[in-house]
Each structure stands twice: as structure tokens, then as C-alpha cells.
N, C-alpha and C. Protein backbone atom coordinates (compact mmCIF):
# COMPACT_ATOMS: atom_id res chain seq x y z
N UNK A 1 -14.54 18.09 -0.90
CA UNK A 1 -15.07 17.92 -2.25
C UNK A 1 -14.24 18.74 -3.23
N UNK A 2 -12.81 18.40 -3.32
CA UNK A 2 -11.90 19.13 -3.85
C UNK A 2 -12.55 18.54 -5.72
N UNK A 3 -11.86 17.61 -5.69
CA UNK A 3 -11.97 16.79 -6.87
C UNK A 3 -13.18 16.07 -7.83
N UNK A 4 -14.01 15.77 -6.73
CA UNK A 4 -15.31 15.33 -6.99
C UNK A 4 -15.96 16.49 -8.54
N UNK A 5 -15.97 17.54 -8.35
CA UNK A 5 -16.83 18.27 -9.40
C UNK A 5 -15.59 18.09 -10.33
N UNK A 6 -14.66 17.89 -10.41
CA UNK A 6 -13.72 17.59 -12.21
C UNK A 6 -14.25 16.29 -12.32
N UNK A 7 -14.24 15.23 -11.46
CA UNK A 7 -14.52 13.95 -12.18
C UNK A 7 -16.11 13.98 -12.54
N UNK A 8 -16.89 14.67 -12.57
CA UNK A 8 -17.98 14.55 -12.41
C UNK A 8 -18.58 15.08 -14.26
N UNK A 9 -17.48 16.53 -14.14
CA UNK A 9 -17.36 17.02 -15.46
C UNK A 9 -16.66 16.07 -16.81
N UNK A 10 -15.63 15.27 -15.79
CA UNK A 10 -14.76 14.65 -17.05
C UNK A 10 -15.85 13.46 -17.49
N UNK A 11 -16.93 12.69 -16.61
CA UNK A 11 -17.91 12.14 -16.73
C UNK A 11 -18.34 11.82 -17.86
N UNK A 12 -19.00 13.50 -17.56
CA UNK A 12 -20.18 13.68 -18.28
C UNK A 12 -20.19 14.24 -20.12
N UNK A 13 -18.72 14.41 -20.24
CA UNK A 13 -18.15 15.03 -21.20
C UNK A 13 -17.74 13.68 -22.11
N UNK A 14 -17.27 12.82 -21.08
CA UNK A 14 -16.62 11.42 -21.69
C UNK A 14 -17.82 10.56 -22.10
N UNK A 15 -19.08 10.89 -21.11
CA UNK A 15 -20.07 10.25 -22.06
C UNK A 15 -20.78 10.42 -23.10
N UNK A 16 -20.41 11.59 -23.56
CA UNK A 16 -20.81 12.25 -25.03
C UNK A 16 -19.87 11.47 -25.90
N UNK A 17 -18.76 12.15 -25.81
CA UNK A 17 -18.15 11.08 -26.51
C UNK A 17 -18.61 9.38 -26.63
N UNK A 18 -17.97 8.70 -25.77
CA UNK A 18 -18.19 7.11 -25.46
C UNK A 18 -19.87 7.01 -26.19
N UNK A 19 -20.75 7.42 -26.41
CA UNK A 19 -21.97 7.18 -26.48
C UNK A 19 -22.01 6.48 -27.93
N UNK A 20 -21.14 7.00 -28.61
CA UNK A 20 -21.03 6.78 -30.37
C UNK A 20 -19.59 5.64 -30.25
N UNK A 21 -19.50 5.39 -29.41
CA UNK A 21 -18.19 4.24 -29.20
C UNK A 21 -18.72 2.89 -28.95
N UNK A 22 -18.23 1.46 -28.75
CA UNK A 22 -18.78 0.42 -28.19
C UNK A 22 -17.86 0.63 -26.59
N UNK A 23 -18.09 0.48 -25.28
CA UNK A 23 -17.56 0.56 -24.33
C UNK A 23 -17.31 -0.68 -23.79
N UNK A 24 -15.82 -1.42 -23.54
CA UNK A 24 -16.03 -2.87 -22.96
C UNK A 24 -16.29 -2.61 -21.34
N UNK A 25 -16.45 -3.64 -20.60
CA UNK A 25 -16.58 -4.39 -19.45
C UNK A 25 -15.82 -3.50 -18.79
N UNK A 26 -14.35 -3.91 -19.11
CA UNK A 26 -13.29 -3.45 -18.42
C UNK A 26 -13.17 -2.29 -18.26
N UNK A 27 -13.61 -1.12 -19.29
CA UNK A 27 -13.32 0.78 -19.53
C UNK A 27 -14.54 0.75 -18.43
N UNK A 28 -15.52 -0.12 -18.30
CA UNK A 28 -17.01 0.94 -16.88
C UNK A 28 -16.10 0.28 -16.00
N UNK A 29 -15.87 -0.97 -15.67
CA UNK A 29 -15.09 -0.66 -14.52
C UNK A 29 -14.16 0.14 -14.04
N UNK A 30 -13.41 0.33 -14.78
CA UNK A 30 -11.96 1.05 -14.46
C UNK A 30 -12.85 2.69 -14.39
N UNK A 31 -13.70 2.97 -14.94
CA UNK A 31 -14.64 4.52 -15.03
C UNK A 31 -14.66 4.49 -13.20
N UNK A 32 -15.60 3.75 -13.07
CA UNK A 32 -16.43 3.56 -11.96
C UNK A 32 -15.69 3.37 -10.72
N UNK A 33 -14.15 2.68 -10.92
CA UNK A 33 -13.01 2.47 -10.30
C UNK A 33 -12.56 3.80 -9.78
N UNK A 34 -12.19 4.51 -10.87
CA UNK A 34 -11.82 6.03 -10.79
C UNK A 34 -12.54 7.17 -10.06
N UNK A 35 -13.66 6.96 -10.38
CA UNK A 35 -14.94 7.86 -9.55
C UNK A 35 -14.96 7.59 -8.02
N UNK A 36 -14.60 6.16 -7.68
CA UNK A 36 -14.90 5.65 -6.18
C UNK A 36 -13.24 6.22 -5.32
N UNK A 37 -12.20 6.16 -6.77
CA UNK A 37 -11.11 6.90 -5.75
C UNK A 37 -10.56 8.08 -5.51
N UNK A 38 -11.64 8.95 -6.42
CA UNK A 38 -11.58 10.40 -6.36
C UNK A 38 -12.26 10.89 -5.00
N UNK A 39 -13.84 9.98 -4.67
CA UNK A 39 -14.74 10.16 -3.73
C UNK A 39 -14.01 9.54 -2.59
N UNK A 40 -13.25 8.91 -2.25
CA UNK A 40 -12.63 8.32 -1.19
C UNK A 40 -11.36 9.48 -0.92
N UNK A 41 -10.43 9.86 -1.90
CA UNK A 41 -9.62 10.46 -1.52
C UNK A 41 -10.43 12.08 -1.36
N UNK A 42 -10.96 12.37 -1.73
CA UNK A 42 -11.53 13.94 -1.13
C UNK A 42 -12.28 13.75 0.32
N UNK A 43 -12.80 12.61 0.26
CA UNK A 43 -13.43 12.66 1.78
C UNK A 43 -12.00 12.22 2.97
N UNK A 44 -10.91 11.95 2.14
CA UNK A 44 -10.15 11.54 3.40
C UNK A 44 -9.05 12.67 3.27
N UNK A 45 -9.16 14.05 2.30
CA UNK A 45 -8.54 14.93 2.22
C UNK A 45 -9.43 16.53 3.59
N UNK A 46 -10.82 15.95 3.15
CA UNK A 46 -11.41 16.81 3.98
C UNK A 46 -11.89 16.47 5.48
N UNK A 47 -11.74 15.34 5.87
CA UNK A 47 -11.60 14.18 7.07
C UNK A 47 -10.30 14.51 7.45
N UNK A 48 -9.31 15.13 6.76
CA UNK A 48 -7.46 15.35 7.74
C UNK A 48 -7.57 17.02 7.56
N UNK A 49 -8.83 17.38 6.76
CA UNK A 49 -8.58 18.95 7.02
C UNK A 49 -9.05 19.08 8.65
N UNK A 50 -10.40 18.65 8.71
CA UNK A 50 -11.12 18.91 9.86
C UNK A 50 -10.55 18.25 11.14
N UNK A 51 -9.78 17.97 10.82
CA UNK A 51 -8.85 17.15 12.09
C UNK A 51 -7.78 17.76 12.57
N UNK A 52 -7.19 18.67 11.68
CA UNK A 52 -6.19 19.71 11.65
C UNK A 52 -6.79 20.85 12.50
N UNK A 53 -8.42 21.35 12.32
CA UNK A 53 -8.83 22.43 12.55
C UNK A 53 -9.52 21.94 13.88
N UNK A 54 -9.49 20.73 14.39
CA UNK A 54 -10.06 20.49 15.81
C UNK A 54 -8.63 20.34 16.64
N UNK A 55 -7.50 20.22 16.20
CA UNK A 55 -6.64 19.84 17.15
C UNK A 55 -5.54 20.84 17.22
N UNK A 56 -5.88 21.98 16.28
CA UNK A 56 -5.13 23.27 16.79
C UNK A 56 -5.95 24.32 17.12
């Protein structure tokens, strides 16, 4: 869970902003896009840590 708490902050910060904006289709996807490859790459950063620490 390296990354997870910045995207979480950049979030929640971006939805203050965005709130007084119109947001298309495409900006929640690509949001939501971003969030799923932050959460994928920290779990497969901490999935090759613990793999490191079982096989030495």
C-alpha cells in the first residue's frame, strides 16, 4: 500500500475542486481507470515484496 494513500488524497482534493466544474464521461473513467492501476500495481509491488522475503 505504497501508493494507494496519495491517490486517495489526490481524490479527494480533486473532488473539491471538480465539484464546481461539469465532469465528462470520459475524466470518471480515466479517474477510476487510474485508481484501479495504482491498486493493482501496489498489490503486485507488495505480492513481489513478500515473495522476496519467503524465498530468501
Amino acid at each position: 500500500m505504497q501508493r494507494l494513500p496519495l491517490v486517495i488524497a489526490m481524490s479527494l482534493a480533486s473532488a473539491t475542486a471538480l465539484a464546481q466544474t461539469k465532469v465528462t464521461q470520459d475524466q470518471v473513467v480515466e479517474h477510476y481507470a487510474d485508481i484501479a492501476h495504482a491498486v493493482y500495481q501496489d498489490s503486485r509491488i507488495t505480492a513481489e515484496e513478500l515473495q522476496k522475503k519467503l524465498t530468501h
